[in-house]
N, C-alpha and C. Protein backbone atom coordinates (compact mmCIF):
# COMPACT_ATOMS: atom_id res chain seq x y z
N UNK A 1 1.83 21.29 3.19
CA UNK A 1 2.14 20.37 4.27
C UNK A 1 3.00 19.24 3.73
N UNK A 2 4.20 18.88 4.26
CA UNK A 2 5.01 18.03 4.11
C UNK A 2 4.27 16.34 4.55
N UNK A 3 4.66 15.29 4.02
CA UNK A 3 3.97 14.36 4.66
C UNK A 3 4.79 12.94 4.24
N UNK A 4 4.87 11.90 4.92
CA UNK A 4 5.75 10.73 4.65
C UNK A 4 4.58 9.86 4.27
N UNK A 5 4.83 8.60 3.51
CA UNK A 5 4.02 7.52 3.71
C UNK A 5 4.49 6.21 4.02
N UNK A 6 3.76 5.12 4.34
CA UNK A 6 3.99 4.28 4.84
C UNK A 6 3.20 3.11 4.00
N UNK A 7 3.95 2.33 3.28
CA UNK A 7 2.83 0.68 2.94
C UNK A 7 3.65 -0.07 3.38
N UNK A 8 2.71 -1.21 3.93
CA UNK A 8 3.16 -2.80 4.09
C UNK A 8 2.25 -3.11 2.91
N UNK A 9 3.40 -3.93 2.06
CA UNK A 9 3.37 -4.29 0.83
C UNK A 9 3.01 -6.44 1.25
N UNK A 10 1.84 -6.66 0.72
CA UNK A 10 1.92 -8.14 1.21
C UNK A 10 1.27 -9.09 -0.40
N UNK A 11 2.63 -9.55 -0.83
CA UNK A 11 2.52 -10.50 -2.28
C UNK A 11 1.03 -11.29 -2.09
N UNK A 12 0.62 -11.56 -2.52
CA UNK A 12 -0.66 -12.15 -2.77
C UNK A 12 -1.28 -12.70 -3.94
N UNK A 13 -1.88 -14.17 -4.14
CA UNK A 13 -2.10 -14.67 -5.02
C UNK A 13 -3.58 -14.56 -5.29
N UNK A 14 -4.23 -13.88 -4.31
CA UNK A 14 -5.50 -12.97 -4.67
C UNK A 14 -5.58 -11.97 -3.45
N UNK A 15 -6.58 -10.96 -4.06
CA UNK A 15 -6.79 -10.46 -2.58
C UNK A 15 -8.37 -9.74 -2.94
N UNK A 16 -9.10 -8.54 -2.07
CA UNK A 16 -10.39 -8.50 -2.29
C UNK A 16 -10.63 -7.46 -1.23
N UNK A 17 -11.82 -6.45 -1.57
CA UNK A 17 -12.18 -5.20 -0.33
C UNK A 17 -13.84 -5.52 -1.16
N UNK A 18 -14.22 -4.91 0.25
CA UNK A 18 -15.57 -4.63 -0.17
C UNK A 18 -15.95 -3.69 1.01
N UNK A 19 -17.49 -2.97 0.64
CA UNK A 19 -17.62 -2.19 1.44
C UNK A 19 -19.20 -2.66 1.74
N UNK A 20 -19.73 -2.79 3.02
CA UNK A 20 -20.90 -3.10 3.43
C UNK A 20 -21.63 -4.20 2.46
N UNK A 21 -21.15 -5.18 2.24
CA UNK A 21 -21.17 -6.58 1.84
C UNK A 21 -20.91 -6.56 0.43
N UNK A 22 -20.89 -5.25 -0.34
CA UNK A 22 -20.83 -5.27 -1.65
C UNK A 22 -18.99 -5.35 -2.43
N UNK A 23 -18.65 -6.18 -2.84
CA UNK A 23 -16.91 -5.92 -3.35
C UNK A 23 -17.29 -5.13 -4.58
N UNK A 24 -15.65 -4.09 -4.27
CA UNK A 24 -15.63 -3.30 -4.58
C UNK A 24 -14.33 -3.32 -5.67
N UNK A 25 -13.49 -4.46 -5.39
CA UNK A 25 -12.05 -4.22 -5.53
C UNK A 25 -11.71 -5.71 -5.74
N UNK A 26 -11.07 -6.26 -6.68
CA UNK A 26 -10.71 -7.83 -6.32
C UNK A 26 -9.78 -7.65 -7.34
N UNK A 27 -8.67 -8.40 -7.14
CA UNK A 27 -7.40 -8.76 -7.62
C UNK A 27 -6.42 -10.16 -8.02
N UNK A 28 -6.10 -10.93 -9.03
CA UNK A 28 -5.23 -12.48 -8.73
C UNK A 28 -3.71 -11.61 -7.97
N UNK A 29 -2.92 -12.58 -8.79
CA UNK A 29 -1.97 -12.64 -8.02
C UNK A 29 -0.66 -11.59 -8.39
N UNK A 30 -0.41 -10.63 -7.20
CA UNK A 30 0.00 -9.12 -6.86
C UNK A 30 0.43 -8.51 -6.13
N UNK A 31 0.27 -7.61 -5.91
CA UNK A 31 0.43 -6.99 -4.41
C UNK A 31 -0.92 -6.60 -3.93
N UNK A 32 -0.83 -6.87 -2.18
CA UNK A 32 -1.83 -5.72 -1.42
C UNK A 32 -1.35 -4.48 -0.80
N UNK A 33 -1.77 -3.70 -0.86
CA UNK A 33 -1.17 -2.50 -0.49
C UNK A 33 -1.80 -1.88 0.39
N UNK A 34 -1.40 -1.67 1.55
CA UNK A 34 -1.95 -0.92 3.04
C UNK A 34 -1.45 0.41 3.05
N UNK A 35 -1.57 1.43 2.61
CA UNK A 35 -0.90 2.59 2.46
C UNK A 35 -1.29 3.68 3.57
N UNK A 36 -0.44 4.64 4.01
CA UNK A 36 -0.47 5.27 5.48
C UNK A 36 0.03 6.45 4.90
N UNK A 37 -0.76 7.65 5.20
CA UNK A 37 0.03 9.30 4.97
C UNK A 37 0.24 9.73 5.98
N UNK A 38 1.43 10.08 6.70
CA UNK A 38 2.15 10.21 8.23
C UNK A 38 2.47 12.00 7.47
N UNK A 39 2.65 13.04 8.77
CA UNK A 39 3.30 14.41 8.59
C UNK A 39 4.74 13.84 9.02
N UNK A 40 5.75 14.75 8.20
CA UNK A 40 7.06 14.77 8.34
C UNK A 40 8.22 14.54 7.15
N UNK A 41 7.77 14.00 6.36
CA UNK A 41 8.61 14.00 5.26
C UNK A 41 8.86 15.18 3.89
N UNK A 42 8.93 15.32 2.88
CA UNK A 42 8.91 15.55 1.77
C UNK A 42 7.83 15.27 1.10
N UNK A 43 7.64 16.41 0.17
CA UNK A 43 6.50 15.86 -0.62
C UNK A 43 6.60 15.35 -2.10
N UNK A 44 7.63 14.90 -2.34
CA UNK A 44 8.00 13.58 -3.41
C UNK A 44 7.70 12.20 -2.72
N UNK A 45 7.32 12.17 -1.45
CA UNK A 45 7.23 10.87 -0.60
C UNK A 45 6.28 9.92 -2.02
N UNK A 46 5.20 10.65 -2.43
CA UNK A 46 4.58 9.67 -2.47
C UNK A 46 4.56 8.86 -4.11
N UNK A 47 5.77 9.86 -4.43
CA UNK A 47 6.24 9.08 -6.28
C UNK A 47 7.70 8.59 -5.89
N UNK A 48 8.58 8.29 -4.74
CA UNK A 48 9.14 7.82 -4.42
C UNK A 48 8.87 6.40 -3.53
N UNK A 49 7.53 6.36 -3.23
CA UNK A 49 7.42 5.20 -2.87
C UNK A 49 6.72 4.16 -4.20
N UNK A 50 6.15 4.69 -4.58
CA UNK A 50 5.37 3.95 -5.63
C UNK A 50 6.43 3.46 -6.70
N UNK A 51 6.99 4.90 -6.89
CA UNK A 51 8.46 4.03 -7.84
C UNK A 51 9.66 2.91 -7.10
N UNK A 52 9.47 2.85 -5.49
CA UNK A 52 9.94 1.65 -4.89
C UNK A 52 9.34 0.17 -5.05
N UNK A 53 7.67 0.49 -5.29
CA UNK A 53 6.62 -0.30 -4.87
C UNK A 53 6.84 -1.25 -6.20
N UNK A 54 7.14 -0.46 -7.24
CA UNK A 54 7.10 -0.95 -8.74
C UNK A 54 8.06 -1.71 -9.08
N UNK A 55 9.09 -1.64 -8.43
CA UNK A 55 10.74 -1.52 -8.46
C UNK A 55 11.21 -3.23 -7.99
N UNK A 56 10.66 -3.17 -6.89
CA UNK A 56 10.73 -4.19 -5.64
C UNK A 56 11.02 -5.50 -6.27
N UNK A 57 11.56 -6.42 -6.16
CA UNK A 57 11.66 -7.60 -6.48
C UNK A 57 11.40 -8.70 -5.39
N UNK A 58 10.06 -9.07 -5.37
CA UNK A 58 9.74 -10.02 -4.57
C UNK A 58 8.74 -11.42 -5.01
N UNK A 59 8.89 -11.24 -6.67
CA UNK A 59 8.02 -12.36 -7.05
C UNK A 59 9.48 -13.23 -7.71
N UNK A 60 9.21 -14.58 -7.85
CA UNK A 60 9.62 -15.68 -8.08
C UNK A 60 10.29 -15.52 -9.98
N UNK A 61 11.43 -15.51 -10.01
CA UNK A 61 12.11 -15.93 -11.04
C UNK A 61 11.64 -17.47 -11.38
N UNK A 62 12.28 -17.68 -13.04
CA UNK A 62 11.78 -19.26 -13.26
C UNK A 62 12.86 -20.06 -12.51
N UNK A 63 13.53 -19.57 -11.28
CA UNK A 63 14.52 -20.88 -10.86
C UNK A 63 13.85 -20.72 -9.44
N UNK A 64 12.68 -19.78 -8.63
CA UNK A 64 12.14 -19.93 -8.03
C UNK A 64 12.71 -19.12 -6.56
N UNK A 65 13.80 -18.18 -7.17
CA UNK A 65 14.61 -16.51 -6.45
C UNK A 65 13.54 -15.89 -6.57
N UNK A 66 13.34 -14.65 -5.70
CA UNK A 66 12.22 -13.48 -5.22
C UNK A 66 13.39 -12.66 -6.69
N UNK A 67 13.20 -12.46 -7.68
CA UNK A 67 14.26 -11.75 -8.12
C UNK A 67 13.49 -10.73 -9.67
N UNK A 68 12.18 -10.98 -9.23
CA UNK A 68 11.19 -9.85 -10.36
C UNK A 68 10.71 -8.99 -9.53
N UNK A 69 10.05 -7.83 -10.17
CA UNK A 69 8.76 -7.19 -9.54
C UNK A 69 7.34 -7.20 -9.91
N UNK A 70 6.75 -6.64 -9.64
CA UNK A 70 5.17 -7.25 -9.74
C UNK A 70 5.26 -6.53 -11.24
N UNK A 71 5.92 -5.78 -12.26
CA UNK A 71 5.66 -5.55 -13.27
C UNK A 71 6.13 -6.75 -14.13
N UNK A 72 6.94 -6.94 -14.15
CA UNK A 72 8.06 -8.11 -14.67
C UNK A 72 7.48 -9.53 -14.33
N UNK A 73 6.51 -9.59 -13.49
CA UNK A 73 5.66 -10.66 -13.22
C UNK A 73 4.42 -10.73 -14.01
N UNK A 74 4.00 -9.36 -14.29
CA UNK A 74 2.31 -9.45 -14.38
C UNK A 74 1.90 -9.28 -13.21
N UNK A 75 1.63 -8.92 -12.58
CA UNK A 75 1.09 -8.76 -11.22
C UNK A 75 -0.08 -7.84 -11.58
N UNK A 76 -1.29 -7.38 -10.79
CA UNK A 76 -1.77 -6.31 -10.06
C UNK A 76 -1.55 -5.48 -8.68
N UNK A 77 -1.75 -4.78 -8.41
CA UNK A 77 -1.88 -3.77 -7.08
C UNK A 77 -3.20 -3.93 -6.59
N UNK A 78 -3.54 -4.05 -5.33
CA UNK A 78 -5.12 -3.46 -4.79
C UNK A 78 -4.27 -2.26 -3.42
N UNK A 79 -4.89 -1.26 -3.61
CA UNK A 79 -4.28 -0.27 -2.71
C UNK A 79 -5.19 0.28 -1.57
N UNK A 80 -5.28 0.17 -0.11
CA UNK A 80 -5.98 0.43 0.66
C UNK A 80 -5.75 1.05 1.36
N UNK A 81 -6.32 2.70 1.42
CA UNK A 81 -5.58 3.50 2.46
C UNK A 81 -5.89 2.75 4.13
N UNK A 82 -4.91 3.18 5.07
CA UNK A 82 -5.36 2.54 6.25
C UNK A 82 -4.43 3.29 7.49
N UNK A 83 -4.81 4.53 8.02
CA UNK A 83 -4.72 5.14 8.97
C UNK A 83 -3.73 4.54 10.12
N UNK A 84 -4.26 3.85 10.39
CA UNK A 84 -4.33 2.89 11.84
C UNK A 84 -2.63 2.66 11.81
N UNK A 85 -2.19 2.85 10.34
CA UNK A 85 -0.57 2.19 10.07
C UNK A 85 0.34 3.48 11.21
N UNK A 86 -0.42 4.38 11.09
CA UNK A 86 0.09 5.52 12.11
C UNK A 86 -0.28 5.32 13.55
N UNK A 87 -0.23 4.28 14.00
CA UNK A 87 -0.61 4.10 15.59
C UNK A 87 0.90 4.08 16.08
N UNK A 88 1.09 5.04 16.76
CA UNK A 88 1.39 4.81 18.32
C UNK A 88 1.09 4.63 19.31
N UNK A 89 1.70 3.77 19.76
CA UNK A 89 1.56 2.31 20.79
C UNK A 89 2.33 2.73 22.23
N UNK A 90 3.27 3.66 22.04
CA UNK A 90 4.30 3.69 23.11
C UNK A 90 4.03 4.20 24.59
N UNK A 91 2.89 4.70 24.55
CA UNK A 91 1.89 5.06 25.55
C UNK A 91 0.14 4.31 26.23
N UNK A 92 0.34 3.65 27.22
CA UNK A 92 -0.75 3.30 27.54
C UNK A 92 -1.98 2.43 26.43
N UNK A 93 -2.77 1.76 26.48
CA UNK A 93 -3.35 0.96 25.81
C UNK A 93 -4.30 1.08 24.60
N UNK A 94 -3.89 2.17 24.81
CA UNK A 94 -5.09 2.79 23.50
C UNK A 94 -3.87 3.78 22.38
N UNK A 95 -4.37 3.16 21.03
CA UNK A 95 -2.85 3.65 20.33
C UNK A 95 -3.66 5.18 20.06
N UNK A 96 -2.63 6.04 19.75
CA UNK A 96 -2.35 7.26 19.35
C UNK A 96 -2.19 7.32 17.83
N UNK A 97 -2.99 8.15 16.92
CA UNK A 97 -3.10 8.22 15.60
C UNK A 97 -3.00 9.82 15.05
N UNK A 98 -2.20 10.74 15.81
CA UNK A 98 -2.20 11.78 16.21
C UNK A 98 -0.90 12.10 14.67
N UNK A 99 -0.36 11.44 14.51
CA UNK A 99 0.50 11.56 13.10
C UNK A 99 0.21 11.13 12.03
N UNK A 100 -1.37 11.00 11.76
CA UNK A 100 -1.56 10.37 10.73
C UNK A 100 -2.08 12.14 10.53
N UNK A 101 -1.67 12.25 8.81
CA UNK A 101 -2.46 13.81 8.18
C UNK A 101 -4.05 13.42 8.05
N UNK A 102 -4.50 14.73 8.18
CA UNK A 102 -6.13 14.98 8.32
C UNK A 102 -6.75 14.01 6.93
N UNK A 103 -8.04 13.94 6.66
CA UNK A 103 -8.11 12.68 5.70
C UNK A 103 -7.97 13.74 4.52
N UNK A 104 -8.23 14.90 4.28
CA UNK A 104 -8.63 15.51 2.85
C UNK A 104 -6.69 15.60 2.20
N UNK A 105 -5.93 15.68 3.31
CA UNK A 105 -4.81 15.61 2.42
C UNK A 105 -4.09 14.26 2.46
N UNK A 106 -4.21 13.28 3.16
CA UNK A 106 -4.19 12.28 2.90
C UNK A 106 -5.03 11.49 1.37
N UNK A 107 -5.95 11.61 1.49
CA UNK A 107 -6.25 11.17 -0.06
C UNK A 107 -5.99 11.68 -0.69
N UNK A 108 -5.49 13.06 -1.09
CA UNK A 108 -4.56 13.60 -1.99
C UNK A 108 -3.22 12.91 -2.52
N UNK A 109 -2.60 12.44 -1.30
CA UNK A 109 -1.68 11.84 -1.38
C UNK A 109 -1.28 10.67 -1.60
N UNK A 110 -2.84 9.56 -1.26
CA UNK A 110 -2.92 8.06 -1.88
C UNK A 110 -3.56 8.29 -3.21
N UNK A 111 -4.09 9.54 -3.70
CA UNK A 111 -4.10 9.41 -5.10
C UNK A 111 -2.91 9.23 -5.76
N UNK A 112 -2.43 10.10 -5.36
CA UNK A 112 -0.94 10.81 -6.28
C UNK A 112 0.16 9.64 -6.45
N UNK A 113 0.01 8.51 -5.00
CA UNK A 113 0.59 7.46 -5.03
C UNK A 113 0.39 5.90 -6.46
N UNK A 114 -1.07 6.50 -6.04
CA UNK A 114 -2.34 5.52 -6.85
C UNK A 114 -2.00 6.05 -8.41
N UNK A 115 -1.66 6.90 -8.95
CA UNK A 115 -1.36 7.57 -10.08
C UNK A 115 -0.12 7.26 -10.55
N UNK A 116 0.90 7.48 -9.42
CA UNK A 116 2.30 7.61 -9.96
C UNK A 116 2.65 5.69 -10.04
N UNK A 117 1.81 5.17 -9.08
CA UNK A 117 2.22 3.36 -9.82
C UNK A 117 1.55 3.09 -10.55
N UNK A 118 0.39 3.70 -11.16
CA UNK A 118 0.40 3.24 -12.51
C UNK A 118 1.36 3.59 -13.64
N UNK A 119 1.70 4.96 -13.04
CA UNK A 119 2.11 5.35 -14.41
C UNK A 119 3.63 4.56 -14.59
N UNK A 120 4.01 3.48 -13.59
CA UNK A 120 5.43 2.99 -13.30
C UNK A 120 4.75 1.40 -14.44
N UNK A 121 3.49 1.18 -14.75
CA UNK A 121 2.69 0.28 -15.15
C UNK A 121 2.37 -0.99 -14.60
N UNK A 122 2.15 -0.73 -13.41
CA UNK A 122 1.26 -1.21 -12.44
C UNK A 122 -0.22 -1.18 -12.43
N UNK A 123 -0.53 -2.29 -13.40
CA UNK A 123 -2.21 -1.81 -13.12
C UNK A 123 -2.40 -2.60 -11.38
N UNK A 124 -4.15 -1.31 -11.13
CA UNK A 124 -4.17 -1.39 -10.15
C UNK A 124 -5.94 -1.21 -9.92
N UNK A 125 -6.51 -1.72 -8.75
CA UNK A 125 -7.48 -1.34 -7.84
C UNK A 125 -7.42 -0.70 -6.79
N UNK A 126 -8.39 0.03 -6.49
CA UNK A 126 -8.21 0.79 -4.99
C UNK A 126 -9.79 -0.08 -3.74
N UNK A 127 -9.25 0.45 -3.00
CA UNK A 127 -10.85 0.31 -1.68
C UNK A 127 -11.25 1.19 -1.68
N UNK A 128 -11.74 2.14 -1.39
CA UNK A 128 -12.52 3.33 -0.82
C UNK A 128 -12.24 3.72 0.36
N UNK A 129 -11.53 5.39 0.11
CA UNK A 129 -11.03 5.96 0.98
C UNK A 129 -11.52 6.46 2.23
N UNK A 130 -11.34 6.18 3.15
CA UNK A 130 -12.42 6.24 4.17
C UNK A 130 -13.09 5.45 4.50
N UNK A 131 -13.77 4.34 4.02
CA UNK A 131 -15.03 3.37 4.03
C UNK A 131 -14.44 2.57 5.20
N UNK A 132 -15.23 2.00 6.11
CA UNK A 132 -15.00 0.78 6.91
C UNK A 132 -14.82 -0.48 5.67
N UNK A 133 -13.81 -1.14 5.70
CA UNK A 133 -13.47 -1.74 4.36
C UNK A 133 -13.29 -3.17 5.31
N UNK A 134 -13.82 -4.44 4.20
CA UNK A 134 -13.37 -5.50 5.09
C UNK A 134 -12.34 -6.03 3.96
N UNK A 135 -11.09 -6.29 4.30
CA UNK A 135 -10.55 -6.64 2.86
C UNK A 135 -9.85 -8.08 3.19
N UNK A 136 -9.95 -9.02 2.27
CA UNK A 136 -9.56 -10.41 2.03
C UNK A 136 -7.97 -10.66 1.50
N UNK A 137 -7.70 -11.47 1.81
CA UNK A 137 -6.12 -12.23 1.24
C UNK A 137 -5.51 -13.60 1.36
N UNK A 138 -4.68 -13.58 0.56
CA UNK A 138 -4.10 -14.79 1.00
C UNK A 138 -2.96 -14.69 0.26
N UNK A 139 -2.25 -14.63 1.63
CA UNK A 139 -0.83 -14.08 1.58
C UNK A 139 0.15 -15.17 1.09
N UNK A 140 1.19 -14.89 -0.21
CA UNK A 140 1.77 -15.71 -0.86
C UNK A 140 3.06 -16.12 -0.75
N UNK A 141 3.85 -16.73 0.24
CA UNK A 141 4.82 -16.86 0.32
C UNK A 141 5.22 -17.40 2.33
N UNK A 142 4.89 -16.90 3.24
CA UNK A 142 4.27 -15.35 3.19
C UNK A 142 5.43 -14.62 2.84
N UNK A 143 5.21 -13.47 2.01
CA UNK A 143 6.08 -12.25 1.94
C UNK A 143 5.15 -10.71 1.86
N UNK A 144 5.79 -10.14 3.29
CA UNK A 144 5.17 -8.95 3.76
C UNK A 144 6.64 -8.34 3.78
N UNK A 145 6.46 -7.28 3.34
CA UNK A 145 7.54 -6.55 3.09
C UNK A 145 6.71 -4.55 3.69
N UNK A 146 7.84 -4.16 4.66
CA UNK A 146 7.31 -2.52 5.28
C UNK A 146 8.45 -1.50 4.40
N UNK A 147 7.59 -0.55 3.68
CA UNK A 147 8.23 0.98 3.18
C UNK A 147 7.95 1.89 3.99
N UNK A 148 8.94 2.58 3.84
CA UNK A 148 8.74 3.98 4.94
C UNK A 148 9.33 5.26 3.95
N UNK A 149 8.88 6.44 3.56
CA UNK A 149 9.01 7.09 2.12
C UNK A 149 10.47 7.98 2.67
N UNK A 150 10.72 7.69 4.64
CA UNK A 150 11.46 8.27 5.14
C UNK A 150 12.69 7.56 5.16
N UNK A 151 12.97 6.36 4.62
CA UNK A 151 14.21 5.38 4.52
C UNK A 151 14.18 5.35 3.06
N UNK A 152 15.45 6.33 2.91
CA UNK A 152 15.62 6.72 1.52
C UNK A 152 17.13 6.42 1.35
């Protein structure tokens, strides 16, 4: 099965998941990562985004330009799969999640993501795939930045 992904990438000078009051995941200052496995793309999607994710220059040079990336910074990753990034909206009031892939190949695919940014040397945390997750932030800049593995 072919499949695209999707993160909104949001800089953060901490961030935090936990699952049923217990944290699971906590991070300083990094990226958060909302990651989405959509059907339709290629299946390099998901070492093509991570090598974007790594790539990115959105942390602060010493003259105070977005002109590093979270490696070149020191940064961490916290990576949270999150479905919902596949809502369509374009119909009536209740979104449609009908393009998001089934969950067993979807976490295949936020592994493989979860793997290939480290191996770009990104250390990283994850949430738990599946879990009702409550996750914390505080967004740094703000800078929220959207990938799509299909805008290549």
């Amino acid at each position: 099965m072919s499949a695209a992904l999707k993160a909104l990438l949001q800089r953060v000078s901490e961030a935090g998941v936990s699952v049923d009051g217990e944290s699971v995941a906590e991070i300083a200052a990094g990226l958060l990562i909302l990651l989405c496995v959509e059907a339709g793309d290629d299946e390099d999607a998901a070492e093509f985004l991570a090598r974007k994710t790594a790539a990115l220059r959105i942390f602060d040079d010493e003259a105070g330009r977005m002109n590093r990336s979270v490696t070149e910074f020191g940064g961490h990753a916290l990576v949270v799969s999150q479905f919902t990034l596949a809502a369509d909206t374009r119909r009536g009031n209740r979104p449609s999640y009908s393009g998001a892939v089934p969950p067993e190949a979807a976490r295949v695919l936020c592994e493989r993501y979860c793997e290939s940014l480290a191996g770009h040397g990104v250390p990283l945390q994850r949430g738990v795939f599946g879990a009702r997750m409550a996750v914390r932030l505080v967004n740094d800049g703000p800078v929220t930045i959207w990938l799509d593995s299909r805008n290549r």
